[in-house]
Protein backbone atom coordinates (compact mmCIF):
# COMPACT_ATOMS: atom_id res chain seq x y z
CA UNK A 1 0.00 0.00 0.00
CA UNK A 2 1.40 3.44 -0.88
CA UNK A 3 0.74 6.47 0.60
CA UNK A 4 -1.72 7.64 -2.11
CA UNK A 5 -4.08 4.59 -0.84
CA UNK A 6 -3.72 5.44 2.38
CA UNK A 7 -5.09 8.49 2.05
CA UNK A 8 -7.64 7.67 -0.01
CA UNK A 9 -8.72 5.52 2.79
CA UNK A 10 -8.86 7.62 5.08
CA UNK A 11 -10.67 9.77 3.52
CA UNK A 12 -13.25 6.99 2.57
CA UNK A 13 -13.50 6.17 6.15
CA UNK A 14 -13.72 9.72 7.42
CA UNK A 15 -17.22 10.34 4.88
CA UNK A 16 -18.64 6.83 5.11
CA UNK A 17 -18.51 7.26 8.81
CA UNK A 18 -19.45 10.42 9.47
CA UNK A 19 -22.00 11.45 6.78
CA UNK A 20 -24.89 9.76 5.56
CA UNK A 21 -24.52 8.88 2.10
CA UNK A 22 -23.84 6.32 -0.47
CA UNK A 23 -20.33 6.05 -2.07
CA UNK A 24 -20.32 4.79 -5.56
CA UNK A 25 -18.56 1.59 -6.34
CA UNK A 26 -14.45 2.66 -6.89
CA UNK A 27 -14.32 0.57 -9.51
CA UNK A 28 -17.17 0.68 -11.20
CA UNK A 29 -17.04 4.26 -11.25
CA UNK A 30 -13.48 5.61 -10.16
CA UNK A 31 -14.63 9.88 -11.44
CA UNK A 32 -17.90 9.59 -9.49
CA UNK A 33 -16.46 7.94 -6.83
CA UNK A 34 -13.43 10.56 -6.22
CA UNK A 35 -16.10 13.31 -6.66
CA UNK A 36 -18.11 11.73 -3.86
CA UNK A 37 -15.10 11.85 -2.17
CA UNK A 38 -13.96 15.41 -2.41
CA UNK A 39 -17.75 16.64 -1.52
CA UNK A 40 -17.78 14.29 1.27
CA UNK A 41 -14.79 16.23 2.78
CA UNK A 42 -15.81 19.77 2.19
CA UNK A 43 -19.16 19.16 3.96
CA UNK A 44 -16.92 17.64 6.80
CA UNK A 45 -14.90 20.46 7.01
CA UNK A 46 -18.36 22.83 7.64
CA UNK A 47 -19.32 20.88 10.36
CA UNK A 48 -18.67 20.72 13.97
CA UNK A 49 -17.69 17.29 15.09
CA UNK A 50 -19.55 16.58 18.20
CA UNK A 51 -22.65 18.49 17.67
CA UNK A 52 -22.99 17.87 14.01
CA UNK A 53 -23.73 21.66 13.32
CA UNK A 54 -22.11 24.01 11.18
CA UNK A 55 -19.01 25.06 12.46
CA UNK A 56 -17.58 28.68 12.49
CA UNK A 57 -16.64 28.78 8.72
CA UNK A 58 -19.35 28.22 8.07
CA UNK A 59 -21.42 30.75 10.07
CA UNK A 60 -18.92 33.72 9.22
CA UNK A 61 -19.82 32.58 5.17
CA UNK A 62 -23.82 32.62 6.07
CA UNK A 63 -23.32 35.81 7.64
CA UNK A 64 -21.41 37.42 4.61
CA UNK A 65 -23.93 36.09 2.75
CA UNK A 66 -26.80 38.31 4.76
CA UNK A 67 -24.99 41.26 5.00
CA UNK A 68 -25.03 41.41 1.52
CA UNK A 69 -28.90 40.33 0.96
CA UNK A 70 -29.89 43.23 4.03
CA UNK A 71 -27.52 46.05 2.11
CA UNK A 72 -29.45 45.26 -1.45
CA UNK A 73 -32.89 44.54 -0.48
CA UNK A 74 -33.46 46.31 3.07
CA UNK A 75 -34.75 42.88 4.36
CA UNK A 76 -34.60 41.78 8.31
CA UNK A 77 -32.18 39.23 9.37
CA UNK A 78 -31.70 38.63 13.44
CA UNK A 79 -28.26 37.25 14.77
CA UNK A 80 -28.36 35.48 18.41
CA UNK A 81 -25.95 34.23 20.35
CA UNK A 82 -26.18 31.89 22.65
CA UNK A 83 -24.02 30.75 26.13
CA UNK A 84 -24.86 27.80 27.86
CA UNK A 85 -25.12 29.12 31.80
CA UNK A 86 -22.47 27.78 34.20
CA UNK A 87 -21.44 25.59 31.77
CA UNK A 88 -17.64 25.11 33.38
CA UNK A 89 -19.92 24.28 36.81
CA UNK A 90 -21.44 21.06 34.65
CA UNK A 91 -18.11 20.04 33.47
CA UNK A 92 -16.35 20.59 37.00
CA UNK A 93 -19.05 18.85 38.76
CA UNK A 94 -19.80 15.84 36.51
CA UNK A 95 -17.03 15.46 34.07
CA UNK A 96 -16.25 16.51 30.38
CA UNK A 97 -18.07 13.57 28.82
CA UNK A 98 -21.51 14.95 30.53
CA UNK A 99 -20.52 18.17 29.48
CA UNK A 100 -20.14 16.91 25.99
CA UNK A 101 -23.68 15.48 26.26
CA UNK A 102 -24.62 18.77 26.56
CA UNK A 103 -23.59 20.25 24.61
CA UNK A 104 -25.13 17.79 22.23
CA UNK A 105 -28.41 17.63 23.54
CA UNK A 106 -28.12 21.71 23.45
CA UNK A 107 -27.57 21.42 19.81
CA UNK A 108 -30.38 19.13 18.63
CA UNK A 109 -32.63 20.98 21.30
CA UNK A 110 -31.78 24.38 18.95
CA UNK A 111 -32.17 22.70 15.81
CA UNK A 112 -35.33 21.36 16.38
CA UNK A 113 -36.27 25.75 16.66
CA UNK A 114 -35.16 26.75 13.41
CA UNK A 115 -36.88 27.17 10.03
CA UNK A 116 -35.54 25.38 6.73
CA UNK A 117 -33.92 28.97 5.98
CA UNK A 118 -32.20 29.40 9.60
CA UNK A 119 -29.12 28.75 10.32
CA UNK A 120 -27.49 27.30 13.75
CA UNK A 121 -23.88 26.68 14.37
CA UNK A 122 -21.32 26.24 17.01
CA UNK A 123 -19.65 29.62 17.80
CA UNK A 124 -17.10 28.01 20.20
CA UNK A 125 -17.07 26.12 23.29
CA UNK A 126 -20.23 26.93 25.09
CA UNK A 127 -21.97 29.75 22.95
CA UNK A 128 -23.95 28.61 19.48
CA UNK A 129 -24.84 31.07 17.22
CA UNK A 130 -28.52 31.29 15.06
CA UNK A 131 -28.72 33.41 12.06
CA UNK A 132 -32.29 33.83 11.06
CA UNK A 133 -33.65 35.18 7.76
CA UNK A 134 -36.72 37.02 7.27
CA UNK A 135 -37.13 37.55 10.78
CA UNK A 136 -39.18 41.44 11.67
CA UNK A 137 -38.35 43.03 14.77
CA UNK A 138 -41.57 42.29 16.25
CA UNK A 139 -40.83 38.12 15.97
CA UNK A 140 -37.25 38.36 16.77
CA UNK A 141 -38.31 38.49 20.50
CA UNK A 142 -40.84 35.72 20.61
CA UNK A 143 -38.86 33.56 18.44
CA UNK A 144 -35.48 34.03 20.91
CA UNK A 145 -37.74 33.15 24.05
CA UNK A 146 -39.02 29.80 22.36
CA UNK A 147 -35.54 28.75 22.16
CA UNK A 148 -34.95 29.69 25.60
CA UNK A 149 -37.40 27.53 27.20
CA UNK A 150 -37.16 25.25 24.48
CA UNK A 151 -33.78 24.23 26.01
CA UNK A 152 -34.57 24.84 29.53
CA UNK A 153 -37.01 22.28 29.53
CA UNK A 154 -34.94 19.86 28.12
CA UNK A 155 -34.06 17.23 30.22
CA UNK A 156 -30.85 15.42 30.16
CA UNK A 157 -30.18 12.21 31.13
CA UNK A 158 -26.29 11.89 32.95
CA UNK A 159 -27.44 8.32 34.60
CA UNK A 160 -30.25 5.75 35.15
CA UNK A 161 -31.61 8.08 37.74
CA UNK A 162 -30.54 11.55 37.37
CA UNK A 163 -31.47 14.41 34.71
CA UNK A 164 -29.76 17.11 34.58
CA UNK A 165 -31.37 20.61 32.86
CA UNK A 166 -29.83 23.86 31.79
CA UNK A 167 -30.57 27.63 30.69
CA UNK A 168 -28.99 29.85 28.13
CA UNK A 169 -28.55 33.31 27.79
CA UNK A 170 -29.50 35.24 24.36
CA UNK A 171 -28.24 38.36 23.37
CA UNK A 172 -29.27 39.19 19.56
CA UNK A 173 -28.77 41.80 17.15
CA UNK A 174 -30.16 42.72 13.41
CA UNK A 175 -28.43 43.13 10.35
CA UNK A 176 -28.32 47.43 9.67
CA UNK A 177 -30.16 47.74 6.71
CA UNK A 178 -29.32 49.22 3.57
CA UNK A 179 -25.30 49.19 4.59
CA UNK A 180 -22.63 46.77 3.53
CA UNK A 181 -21.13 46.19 7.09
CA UNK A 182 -19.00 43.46 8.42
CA UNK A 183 -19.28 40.12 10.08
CA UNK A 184 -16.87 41.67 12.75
CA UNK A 185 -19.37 44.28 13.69
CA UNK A 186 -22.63 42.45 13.51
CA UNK A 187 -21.52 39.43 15.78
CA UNK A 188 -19.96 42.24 17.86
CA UNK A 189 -23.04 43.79 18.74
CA UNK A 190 -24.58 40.69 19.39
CA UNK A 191 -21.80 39.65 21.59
CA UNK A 192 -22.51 43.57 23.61
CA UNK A 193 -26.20 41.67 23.75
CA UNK A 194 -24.91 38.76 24.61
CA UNK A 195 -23.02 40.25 27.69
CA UNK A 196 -25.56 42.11 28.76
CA UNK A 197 -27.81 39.23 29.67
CA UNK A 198 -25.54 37.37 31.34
CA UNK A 199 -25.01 40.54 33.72
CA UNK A 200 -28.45 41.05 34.05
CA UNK A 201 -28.56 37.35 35.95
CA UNK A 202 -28.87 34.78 32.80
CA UNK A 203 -31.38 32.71 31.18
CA UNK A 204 -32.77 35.82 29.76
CA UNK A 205 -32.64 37.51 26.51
CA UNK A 206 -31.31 40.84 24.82
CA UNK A 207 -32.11 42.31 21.64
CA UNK A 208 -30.78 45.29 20.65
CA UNK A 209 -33.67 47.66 19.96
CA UNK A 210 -34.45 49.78 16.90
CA UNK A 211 -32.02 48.30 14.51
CA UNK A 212 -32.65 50.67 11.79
CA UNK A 213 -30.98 53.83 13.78
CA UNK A 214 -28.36 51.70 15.46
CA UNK A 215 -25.51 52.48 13.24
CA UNK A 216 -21.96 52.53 14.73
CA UNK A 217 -19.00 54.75 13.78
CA UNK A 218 -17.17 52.18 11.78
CA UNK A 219 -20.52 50.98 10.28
CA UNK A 220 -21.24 54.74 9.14
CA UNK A 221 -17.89 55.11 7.50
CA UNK A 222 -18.36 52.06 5.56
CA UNK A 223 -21.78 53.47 4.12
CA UNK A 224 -20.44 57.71 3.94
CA UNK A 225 -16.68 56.75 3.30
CA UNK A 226 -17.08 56.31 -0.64
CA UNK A 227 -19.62 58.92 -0.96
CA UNK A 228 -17.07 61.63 1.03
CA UNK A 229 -14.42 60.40 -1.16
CA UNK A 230 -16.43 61.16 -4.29
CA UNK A 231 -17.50 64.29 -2.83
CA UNK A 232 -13.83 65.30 -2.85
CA UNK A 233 -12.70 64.77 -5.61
CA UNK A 234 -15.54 66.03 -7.43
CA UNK A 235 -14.83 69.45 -5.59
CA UNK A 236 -10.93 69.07 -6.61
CA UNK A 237 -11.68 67.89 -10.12
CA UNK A 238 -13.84 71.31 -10.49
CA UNK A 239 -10.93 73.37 -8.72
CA UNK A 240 -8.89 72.25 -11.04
CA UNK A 241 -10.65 73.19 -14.08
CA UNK A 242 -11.56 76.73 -13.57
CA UNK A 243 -7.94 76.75 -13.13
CA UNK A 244 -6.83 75.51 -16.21
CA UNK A 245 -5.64 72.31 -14.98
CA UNK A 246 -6.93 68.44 -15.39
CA UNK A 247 -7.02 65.88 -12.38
CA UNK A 248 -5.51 62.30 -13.40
């Protein structure tokens, strides 16, 4: 065996474990089979291994993505973010392989929420992110608080005898419409959300309010910075010609 087939087989083991599809016969069909293969592994690299969500690449592409659809048709889309409460207390008190189970559980609790448009991924460790589409600031508040007692009535089973439950804390924030921000911004505000529900005592929820106003200094300067540029040099451009001159 050379190292070519070992890779190949480990990549065939890594898809027909992991993913739920057929792989055409090698030799029957070596193209179809290699193209399997190579689609195999880029879903695998978009997913998070223990919860079987998207993973973080994936979320900062969906969120490009809306940015782009908000700045060109004006349409809502809500970011949340989500932390699992005293999640280091769960690990500390019953070990990282209950703590894994929860964050499993977590995960299938918060995809059974969404809508065939939404989006849910793991952010990193504890926190999960939801990116939902079409979503009006009047629903973005209802919708958050389903999820929130969605998963704290989830029970969890750590033994024969025990359940365990948990809470999360939301903090969301809207897409600025009209404006071509940046990932870094939106999840940022989110995060500010995020942070301030965990202050306010957890397993509660904050939405930043009147998204179409909230528009921070960087987020302006994306939006005015080409028009003040153009501005400029429309002014020098005409400076220059009642002077006799020509701008290059």
């Amino acid at each position: 065996m050379d190292l070519g087939d070992l890779h190949l087989g480990t990549a065939h083991a890594l898809v027909a474990e992991s993913l739920p599809r057929h792989l055409p016969d090698p030799q029957a069909d070596p193209t179809a089979y290699l193209q399997a293969l190579i689609d195999g592994l880029c879903e695998l690299s978009l997913k998070d291994t223990l919860t079987g969500l998207n993973n973080r690449r994936y979320l900062d592409a969906v969120l490009e993505s809306e940015i782009d659809r908000v700045a060109r048709t004006g349409e809502a889309a809500l970011l949340l973010i989500l932390d699992i409460d005293h999640f280091k207390l769960v690990n500390d008190a019953h070990g990282h392989l209950v703590g894994d189970r929860v964050l499993q559980t977590v995960a299938r609790t918060l995809r059974a929420c969404m809508r065939p448009m939404d989006t849910v991924a793991r952010y990193g460790g504890e926190e999960f992110a939801m990116i939902l589409p079409a979503c009006q600031p009047g629903f973005g508040r209802r919708v958050a608080e389903r999820v929130r007692t969605a998963v704290e009535a989830t029970q969890i089973p750590i033994s024969p005898s025990r359940n365990l439950s948990v809470t999360v804390s939301i903090g969301g924030a809207y897409a600025i419409q009209w404006i071509r921000s940046t990932t870094a911004l939106w999840t940022e505000r989110a995060d500010t959300q995020l942070f301030r529900a965990k202050q306010g005592g957890r397993n509660q929820i904050c939405i930043e309010e009147a998204p179409d106003s909230t528009v921070s200094a960087d987020e302006k300067s994306l939006l005015l910075g080409p028009l003040y540029t153009a501005s400029v040099w429309g002014e020098l451009s005409q400076d220059l010609n009642a002077a006799g001159g020509s701008a290059h």
